[in-house]
PDB file of N, CA and C in Angstrom:
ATOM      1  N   UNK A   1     133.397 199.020 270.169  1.00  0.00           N
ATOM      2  CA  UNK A   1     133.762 197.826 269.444  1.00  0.00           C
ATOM      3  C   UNK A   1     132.491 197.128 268.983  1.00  0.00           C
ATOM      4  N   UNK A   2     131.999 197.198 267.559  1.00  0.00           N
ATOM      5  CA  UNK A   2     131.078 196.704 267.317  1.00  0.00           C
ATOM      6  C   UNK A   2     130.875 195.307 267.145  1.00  0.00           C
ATOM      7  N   UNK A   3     132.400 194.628 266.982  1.00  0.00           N
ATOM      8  CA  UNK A   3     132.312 193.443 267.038  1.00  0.00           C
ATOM      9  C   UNK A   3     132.140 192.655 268.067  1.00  0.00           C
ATOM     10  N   UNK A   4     131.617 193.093 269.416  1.00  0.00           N
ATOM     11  CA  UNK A   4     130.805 192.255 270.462  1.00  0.00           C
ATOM     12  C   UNK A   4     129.281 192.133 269.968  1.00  0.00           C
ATOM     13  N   UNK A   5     128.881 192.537 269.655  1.00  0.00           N
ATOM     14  CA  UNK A   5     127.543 192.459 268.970  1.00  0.00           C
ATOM     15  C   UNK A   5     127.298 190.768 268.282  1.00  0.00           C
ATOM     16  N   UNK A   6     126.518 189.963 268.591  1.00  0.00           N
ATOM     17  CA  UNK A   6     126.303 188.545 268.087  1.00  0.00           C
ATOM     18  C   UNK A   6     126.378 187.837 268.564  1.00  0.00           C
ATOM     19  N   UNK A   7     126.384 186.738 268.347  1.00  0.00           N
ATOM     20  CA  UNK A   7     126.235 185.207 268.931  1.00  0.00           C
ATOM     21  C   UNK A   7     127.473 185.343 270.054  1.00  0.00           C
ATOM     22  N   UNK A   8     126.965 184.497 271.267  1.00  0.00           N
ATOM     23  CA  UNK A   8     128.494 184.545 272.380  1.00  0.00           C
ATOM     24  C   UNK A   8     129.468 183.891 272.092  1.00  0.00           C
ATOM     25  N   UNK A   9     128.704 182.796 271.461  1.00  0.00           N
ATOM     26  CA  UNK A   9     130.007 181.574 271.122  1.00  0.00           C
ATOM     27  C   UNK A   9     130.867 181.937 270.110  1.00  0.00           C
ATOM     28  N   UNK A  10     130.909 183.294 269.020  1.00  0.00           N
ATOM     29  CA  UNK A  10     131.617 183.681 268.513  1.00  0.00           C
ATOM     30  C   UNK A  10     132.527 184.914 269.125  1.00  0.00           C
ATOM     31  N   UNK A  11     131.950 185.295 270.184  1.00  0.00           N
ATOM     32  CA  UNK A  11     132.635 186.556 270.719  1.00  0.00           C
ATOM     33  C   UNK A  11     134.022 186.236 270.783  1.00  0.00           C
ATOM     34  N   UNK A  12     134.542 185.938 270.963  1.00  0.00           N
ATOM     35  CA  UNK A  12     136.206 185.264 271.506  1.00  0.00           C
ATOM     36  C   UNK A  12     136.927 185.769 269.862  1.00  0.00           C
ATOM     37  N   UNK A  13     136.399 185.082 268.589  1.00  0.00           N
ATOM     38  CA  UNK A  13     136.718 185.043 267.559  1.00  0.00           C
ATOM     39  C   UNK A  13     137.135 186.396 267.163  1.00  0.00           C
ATOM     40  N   UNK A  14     135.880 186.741 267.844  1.00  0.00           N
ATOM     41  CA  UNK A  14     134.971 188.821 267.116  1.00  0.00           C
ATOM     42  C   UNK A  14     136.550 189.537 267.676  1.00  0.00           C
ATOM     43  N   UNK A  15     136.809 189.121 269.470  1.00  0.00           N
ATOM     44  CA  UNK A  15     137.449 189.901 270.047  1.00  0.00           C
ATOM     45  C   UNK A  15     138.966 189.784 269.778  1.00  0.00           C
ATOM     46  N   UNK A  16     139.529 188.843 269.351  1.00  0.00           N
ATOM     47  CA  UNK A  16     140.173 188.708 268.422  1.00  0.00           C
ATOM     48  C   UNK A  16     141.012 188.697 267.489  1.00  0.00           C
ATOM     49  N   UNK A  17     140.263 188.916 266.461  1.00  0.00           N
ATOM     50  CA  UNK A  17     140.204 189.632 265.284  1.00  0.00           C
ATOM     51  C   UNK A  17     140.280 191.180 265.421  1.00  0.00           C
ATOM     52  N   UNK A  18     139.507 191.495 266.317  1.00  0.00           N
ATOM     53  CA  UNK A  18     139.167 193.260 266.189  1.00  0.00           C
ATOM     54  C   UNK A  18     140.716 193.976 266.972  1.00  0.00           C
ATOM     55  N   UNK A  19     140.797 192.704 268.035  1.00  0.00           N
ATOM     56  CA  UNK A  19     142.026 193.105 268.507  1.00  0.00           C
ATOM     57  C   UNK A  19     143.161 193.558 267.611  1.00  0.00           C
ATOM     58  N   UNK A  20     143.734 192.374 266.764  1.00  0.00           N
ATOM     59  CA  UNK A  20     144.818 192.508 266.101  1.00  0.00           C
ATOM     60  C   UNK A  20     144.706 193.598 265.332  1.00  0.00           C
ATOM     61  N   UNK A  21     143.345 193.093 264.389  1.00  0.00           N
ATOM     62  CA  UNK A  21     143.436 194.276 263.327  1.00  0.00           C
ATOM     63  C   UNK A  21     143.501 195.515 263.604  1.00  0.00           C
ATOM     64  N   UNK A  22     142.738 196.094 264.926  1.00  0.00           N
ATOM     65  CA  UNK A  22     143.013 197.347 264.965  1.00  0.00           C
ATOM     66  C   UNK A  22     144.408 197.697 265.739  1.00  0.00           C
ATOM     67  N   UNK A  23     145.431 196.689 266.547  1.00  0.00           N
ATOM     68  CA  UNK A  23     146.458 197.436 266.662  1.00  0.00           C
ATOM     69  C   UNK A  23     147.447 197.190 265.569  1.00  0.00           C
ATOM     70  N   UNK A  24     147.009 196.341 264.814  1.00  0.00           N
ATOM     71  CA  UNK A  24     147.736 195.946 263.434  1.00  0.00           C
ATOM     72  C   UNK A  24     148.483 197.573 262.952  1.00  0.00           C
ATOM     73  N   UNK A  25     146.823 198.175 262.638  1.00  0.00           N
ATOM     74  CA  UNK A  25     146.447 199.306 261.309  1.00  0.00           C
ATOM     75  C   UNK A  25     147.038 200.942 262.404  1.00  0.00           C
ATOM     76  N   UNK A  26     147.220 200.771 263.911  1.00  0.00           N
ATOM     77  CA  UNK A  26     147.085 201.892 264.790  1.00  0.00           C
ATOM     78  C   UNK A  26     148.617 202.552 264.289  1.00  0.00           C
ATOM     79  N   UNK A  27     149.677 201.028 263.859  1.00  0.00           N
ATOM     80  CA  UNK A  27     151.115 201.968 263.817  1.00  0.00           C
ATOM     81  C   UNK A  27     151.717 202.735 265.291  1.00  0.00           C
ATOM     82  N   UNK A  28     151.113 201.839 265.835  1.00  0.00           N
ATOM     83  CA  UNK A  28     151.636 202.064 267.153  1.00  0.00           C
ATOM     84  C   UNK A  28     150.815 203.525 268.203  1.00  0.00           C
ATOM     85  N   UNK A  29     149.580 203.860 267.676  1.00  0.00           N
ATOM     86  CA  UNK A  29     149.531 205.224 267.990  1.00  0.00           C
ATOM     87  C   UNK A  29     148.226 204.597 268.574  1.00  0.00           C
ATOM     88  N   UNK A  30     147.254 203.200 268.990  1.00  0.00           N
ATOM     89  CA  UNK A  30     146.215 203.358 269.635  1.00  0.00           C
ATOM     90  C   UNK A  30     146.113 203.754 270.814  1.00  0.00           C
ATOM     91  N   UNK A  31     144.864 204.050 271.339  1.00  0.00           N
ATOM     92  CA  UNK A  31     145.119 204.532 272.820  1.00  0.00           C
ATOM     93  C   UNK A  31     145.301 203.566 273.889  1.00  0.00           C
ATOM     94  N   UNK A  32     145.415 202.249 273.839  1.00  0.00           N
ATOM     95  CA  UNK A  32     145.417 201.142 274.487  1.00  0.00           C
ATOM     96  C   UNK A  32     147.067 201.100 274.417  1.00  0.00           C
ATOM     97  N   UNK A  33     147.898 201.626 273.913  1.00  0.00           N
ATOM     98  CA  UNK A  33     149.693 201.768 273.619  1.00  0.00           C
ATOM     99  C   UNK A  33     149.457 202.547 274.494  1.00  0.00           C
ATOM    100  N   UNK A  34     149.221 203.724 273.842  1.00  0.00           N
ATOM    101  CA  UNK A  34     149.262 205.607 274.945  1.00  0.00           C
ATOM    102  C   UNK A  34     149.426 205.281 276.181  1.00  0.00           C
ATOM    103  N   UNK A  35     148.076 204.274 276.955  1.00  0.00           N
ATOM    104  CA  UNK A  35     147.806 204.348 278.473  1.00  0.00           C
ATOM    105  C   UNK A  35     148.671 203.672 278.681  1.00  0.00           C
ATOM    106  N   UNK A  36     149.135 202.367 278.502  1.00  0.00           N
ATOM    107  CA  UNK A  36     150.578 201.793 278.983  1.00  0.00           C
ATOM    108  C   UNK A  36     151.440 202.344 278.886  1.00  0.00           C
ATOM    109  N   UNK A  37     152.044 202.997 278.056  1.00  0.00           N
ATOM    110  CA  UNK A  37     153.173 204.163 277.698  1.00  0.00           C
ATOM    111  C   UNK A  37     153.248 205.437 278.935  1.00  0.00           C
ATOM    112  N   UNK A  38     151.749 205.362 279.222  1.00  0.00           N
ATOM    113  CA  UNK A  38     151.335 206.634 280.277  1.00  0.00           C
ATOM    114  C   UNK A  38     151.866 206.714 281.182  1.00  0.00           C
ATOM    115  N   UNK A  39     151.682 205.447 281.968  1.00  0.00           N
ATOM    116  CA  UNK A  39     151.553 204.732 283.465  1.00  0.00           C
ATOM    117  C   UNK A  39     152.541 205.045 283.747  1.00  0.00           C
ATOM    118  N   UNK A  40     153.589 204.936 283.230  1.00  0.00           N
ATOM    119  CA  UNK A  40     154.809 205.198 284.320  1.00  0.00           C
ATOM    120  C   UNK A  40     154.724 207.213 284.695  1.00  0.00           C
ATOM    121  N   UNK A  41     154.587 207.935 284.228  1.00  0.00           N
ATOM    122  CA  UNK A  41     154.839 209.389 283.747  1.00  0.00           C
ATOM    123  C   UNK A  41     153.495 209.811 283.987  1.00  0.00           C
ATOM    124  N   UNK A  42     152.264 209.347 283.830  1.00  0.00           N
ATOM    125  CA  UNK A  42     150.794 210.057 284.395  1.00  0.00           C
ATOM    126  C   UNK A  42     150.133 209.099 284.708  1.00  0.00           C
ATOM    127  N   UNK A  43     150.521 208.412 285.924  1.00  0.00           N
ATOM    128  CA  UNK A  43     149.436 207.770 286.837  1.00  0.00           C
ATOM    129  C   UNK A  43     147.899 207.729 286.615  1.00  0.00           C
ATOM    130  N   UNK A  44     147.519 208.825 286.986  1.00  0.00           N
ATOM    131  CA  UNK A  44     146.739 209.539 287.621  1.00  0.00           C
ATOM    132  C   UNK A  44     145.143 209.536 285.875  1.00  0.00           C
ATOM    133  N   UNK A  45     146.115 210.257 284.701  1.00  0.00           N
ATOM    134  CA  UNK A  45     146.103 210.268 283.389  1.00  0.00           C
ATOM    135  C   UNK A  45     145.491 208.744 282.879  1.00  0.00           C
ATOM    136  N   UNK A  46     146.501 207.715 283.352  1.00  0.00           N
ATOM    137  CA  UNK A  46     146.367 206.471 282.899  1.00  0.00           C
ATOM    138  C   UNK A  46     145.132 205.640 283.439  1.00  0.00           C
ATOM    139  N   UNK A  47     145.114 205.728 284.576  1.00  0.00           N
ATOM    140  CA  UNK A  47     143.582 205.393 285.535  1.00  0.00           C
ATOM    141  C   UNK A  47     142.355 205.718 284.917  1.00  0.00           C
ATOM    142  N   UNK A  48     142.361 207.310 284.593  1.00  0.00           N
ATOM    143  CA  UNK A  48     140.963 207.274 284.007  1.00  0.00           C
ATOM    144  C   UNK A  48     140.911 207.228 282.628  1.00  0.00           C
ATOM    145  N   UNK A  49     141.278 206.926 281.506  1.00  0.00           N
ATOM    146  CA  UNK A  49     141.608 206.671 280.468  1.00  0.00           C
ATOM    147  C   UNK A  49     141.028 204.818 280.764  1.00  0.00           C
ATOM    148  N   UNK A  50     142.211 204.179 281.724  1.00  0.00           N
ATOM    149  CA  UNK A  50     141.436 202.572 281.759  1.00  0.00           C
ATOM    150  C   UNK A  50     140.118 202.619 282.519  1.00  0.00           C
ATOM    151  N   UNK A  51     139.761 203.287 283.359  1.00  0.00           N
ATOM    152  CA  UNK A  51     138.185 203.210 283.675  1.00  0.00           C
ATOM    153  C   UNK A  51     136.689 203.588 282.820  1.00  0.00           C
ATOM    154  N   UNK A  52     137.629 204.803 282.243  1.00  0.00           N
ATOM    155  CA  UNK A  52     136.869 205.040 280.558  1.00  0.00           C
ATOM    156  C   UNK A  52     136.422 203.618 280.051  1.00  0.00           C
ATOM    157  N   UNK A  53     137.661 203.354 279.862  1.00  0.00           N
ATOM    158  CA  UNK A  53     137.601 202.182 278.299  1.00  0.00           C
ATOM    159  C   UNK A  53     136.991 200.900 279.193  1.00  0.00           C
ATOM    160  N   UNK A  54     137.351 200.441 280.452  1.00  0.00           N
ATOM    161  CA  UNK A  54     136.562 199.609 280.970  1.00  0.00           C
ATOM    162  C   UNK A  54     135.143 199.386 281.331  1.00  0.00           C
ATOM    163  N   UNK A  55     134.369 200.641 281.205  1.00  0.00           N
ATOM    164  CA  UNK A  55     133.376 200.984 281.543  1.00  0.00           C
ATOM    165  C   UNK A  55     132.691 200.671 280.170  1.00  0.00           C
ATOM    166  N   UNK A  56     133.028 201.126 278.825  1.00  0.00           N
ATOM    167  CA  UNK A  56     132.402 201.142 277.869  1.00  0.00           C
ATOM    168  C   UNK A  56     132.137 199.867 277.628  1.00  0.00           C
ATOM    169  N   UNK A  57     133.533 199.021 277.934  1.00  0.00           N
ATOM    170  CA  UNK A  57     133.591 197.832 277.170  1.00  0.00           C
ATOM    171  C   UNK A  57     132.205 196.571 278.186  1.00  0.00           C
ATOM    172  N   UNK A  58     131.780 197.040 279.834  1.00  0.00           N
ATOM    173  CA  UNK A  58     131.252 196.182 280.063  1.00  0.00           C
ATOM    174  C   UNK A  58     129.640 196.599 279.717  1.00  0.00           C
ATOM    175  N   UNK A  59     129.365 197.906 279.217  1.00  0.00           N
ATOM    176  CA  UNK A  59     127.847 197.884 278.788  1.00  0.00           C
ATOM    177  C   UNK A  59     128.236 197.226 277.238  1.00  0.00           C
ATOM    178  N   UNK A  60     128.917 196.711 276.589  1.00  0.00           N
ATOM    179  CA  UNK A  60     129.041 196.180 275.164  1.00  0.00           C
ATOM    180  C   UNK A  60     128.810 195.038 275.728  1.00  0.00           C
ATOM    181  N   UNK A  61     129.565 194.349 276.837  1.00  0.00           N
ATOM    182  CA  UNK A  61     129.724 193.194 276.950  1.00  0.00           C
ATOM    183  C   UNK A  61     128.150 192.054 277.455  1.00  0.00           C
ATOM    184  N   UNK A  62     127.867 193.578 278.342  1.00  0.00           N
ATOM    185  CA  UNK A  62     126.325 192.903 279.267  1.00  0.00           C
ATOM    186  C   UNK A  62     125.052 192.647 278.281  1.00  0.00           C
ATOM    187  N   UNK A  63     125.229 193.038 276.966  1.00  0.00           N
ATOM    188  CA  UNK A  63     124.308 193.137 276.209  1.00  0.00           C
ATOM    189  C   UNK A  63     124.607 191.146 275.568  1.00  0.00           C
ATOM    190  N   UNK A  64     125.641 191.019 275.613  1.00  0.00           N
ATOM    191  CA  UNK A  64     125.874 189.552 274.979  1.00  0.00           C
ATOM    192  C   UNK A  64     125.975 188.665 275.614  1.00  0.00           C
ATOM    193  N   UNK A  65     126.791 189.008 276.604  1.00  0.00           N
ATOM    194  CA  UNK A  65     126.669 187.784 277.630  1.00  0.00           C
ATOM    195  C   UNK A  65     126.088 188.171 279.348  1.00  0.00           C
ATOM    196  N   UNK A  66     125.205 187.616 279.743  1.00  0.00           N
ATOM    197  CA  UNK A  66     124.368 187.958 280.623  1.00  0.00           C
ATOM    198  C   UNK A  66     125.222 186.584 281.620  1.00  0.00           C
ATOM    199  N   UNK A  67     124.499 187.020 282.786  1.00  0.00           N
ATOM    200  CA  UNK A  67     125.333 186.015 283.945  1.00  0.00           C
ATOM    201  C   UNK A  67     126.139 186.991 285.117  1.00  0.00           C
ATOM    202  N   UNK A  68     126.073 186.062 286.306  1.00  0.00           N
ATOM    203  CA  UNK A  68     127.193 186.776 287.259  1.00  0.00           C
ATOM    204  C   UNK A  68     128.493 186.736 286.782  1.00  0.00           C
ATOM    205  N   UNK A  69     129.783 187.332 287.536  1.00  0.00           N
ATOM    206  CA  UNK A  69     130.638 187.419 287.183  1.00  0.00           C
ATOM    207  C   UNK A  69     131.170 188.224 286.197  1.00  0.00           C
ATOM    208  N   UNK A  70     130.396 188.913 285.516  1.00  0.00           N
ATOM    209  CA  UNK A  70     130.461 189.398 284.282  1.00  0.00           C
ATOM    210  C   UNK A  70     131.977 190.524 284.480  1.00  0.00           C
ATOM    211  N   UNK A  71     131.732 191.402 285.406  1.00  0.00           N
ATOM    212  CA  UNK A  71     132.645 192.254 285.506  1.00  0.00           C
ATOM    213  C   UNK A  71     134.331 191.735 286.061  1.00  0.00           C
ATOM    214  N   UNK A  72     134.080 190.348 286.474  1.00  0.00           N
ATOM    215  CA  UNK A  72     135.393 189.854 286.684  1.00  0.00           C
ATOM    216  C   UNK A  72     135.941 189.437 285.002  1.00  0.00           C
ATOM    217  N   UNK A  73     135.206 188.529 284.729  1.00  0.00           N
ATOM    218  CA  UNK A  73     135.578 187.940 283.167  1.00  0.00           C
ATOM    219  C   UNK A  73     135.719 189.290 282.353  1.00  0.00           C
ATOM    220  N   UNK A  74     135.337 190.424 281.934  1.00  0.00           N
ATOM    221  CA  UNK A  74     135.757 191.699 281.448  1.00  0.00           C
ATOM    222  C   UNK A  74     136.756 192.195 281.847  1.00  0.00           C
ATOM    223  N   UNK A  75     137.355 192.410 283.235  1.00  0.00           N
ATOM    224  CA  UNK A  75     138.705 192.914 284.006  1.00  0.00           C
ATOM    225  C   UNK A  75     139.459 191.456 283.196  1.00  0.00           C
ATOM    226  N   UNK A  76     139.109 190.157 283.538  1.00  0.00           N
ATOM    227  CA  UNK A  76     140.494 189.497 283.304  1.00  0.00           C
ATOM    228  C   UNK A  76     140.738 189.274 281.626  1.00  0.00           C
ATOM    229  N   UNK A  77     139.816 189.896 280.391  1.00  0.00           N
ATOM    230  CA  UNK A  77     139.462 189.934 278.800  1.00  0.00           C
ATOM    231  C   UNK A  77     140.910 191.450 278.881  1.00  0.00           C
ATOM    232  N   UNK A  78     140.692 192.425 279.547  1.00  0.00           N
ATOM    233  CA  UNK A  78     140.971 193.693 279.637  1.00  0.00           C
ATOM    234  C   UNK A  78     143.006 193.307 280.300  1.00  0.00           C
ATOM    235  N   UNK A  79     142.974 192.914 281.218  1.00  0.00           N
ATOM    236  CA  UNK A  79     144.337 192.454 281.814  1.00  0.00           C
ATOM    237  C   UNK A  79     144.934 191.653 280.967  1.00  0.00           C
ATOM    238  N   UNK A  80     144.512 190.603 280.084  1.00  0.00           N
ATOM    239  CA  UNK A  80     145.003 189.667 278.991  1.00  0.00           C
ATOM    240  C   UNK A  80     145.232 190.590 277.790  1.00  0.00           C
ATOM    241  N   UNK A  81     144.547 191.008 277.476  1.00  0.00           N
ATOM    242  CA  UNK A  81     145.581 192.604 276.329  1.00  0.00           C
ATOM    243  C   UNK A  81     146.111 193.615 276.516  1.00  0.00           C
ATOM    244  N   UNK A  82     146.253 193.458 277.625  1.00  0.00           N
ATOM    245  CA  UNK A  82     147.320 194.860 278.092  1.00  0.00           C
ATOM    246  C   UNK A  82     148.435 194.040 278.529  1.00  0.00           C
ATOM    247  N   UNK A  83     148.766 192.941 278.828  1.00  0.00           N
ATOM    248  CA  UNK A  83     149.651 192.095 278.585  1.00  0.00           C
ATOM    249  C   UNK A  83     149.776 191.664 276.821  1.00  0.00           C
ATOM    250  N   UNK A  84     149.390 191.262 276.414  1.00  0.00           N
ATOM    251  CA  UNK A  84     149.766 191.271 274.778  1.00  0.00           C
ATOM    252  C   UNK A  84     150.344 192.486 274.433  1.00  0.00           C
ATOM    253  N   UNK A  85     149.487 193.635 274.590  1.00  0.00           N
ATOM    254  CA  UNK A  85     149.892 194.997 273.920  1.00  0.00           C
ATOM    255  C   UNK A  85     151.078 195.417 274.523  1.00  0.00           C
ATOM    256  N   UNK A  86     151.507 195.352 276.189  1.00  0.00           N
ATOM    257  CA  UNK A  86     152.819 195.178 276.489  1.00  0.00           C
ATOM    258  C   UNK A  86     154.121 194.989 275.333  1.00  0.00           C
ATOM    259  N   UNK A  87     153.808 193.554 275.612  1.00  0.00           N
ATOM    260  CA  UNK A  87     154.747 192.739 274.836  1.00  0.00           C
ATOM    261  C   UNK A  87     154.855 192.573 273.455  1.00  0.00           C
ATOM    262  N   UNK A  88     153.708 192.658 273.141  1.00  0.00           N
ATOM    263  CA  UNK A  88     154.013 192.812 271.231  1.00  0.00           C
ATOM    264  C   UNK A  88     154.043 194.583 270.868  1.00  0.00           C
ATOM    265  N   UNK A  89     153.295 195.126 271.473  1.00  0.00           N
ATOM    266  CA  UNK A  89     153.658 196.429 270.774  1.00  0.00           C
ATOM    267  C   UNK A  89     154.192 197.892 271.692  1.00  0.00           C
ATOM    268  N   UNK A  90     154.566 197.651 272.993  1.00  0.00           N
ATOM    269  CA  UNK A  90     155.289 198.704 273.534  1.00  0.00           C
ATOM    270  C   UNK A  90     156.928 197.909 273.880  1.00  0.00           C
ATOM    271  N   UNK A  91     157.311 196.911 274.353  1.00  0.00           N
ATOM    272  CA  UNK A  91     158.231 196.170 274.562  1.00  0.00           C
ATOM    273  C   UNK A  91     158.722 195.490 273.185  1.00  0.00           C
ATOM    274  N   UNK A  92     157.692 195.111 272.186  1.00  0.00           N
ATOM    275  CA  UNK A  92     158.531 194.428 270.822  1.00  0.00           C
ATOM    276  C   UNK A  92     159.417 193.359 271.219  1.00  0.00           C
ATOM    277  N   UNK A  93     159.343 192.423 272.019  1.00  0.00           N
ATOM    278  CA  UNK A  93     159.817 191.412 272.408  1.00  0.00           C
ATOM    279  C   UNK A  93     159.000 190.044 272.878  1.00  0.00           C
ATOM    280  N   UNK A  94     159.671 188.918 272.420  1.00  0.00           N
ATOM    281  CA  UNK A  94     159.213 187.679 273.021  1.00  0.00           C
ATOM    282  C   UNK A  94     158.373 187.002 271.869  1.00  0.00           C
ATOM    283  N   UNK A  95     157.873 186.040 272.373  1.00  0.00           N
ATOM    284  CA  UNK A  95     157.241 185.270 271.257  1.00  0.00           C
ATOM    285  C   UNK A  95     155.697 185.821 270.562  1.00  0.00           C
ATOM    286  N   UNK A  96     155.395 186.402 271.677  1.00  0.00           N
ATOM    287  CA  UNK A  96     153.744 187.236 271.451  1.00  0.00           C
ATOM    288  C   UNK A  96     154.423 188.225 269.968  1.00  0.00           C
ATOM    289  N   UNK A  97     155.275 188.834 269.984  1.00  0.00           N
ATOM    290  CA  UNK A  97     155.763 189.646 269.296  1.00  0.00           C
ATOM    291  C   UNK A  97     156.058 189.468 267.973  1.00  0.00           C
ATOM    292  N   UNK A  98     156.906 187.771 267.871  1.00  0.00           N
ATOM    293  CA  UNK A  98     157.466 187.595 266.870  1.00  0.00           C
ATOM    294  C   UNK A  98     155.912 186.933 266.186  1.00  0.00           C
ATOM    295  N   UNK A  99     155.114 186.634 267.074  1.00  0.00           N
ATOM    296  CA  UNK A  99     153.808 186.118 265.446  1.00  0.00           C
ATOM    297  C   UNK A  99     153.469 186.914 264.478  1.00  0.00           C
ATOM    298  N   UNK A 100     152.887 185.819 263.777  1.00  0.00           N
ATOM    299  CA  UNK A 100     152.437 186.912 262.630  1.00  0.00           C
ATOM    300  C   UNK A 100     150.746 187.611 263.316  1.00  0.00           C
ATOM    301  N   UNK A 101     150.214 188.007 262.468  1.00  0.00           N
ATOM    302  CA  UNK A 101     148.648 188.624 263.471  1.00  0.00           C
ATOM    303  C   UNK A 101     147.791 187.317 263.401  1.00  0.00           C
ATOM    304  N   UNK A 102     147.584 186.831 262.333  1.00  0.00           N
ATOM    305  CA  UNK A 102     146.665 185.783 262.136  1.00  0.00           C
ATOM    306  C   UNK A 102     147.286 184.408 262.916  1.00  0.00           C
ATOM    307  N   UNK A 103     148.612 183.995 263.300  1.00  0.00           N
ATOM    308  CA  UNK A 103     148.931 183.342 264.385  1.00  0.00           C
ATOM    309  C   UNK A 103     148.627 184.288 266.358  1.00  0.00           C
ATOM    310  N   UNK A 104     148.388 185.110 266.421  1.00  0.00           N
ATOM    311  CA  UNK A 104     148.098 185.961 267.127  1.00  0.00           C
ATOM    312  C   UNK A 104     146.673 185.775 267.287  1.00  0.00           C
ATOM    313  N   UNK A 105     146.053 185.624 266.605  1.00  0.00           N
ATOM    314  CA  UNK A 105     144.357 185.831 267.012  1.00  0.00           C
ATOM    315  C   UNK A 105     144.215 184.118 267.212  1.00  0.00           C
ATOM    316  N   UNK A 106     144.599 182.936 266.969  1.00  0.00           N
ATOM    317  CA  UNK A 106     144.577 181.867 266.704  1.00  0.00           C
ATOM    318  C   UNK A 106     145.306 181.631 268.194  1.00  0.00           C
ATOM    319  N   UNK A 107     146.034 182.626 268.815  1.00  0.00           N
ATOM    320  CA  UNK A 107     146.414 182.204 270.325  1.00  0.00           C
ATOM    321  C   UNK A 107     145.894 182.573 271.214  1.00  0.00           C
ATOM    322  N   UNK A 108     145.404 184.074 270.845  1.00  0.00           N
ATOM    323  CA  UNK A 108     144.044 184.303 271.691  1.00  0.00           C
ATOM    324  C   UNK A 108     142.314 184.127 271.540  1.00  0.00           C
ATOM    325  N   UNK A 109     142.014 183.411 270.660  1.00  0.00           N
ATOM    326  CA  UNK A 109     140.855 182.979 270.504  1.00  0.00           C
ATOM    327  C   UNK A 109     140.466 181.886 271.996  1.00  0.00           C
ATOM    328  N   UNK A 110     141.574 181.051 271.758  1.00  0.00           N
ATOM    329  CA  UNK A 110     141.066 179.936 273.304  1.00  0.00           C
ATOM    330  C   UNK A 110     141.079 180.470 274.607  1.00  0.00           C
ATOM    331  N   UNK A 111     141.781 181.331 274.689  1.00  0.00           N
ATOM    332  CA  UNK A 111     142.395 181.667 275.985  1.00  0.00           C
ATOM    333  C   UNK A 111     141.104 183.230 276.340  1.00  0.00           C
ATOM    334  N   UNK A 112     140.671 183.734 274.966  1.00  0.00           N
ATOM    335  CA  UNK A 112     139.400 184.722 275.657  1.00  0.00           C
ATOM    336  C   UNK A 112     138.575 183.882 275.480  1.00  0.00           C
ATOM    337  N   UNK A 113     137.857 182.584 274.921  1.00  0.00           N
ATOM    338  CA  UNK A 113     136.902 181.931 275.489  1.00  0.00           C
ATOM    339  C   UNK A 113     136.563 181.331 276.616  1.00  0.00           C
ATOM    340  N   UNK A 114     138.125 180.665 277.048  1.00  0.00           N
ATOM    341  CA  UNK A 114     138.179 180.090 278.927  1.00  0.00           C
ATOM    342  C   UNK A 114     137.601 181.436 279.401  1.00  0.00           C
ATOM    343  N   UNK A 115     138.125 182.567 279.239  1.00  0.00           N
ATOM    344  CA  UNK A 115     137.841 183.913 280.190  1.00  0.00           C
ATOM    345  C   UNK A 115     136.487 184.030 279.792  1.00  0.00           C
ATOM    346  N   UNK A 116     135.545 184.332 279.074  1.00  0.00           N
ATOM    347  CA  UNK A 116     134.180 184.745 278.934  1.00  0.00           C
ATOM    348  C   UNK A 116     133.156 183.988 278.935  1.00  0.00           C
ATOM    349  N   UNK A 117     133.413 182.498 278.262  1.00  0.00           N
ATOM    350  CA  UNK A 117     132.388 182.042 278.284  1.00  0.00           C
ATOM    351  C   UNK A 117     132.926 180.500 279.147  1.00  0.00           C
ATOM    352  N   UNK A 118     133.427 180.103 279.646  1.00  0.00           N
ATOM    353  CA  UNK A 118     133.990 178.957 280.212  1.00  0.00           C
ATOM    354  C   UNK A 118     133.847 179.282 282.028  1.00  0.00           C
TER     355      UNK A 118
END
């Protein structure tokens, strides 16, 4: 995700944005769907797939924002969209669901700044 790259106080914005748009454009086929889709049927499959993607995402992250805690605020950035992606795009239900994307990034902009930089 190249959009961690820059200023911190924009990261929230970056993360986002990159969020929606890319499960916007995925049509349901990103791999962040797959591994939730997984979990019930390959455990095992689904684990290292999220340790993969968790791993990548905290050498992106350590480069921008420096500080303790770092790997908690990344687990709880990581647990807050797999709850979205839940609910808006494997479940298709509830209010996360019915926004539009650009009301969508406008609900998670505050709520990944409390988590990263707050």
């Amino acid at each position: 995700m190249a959009e961690v790259a820059g200023d911190a106080s924009t990261l929230p914005t970056r993360i986002a944005r990159s969020y929606v748009r890319r499960m916007a454009e995925s049509g349901g086929s990103d791999p962040f769907v797959a591994m939730l889709r997984a979990v019930a049927s390959e455990e095992e499959s689904a684990k290292r797939l999220f340790a993969a993607m968790e791993q990548e995402n905290l050498e992106m992250y350590r480069r921008v924002i420096p500080g303790p805690g770092l790997e908690r605020r990344v687990a709880s950035v990581g647990a807050q969209l797999i709850g979205v992606t839940f609910s808006r795009y494997v479940y298709r239900s509830g209010p996360l669901a019915e926004m539009s994307d650009e009301q969508l990034v406008r609900h998670l902009i505050p709520i990944l700044r409390g988590i990263l930089l707050d």
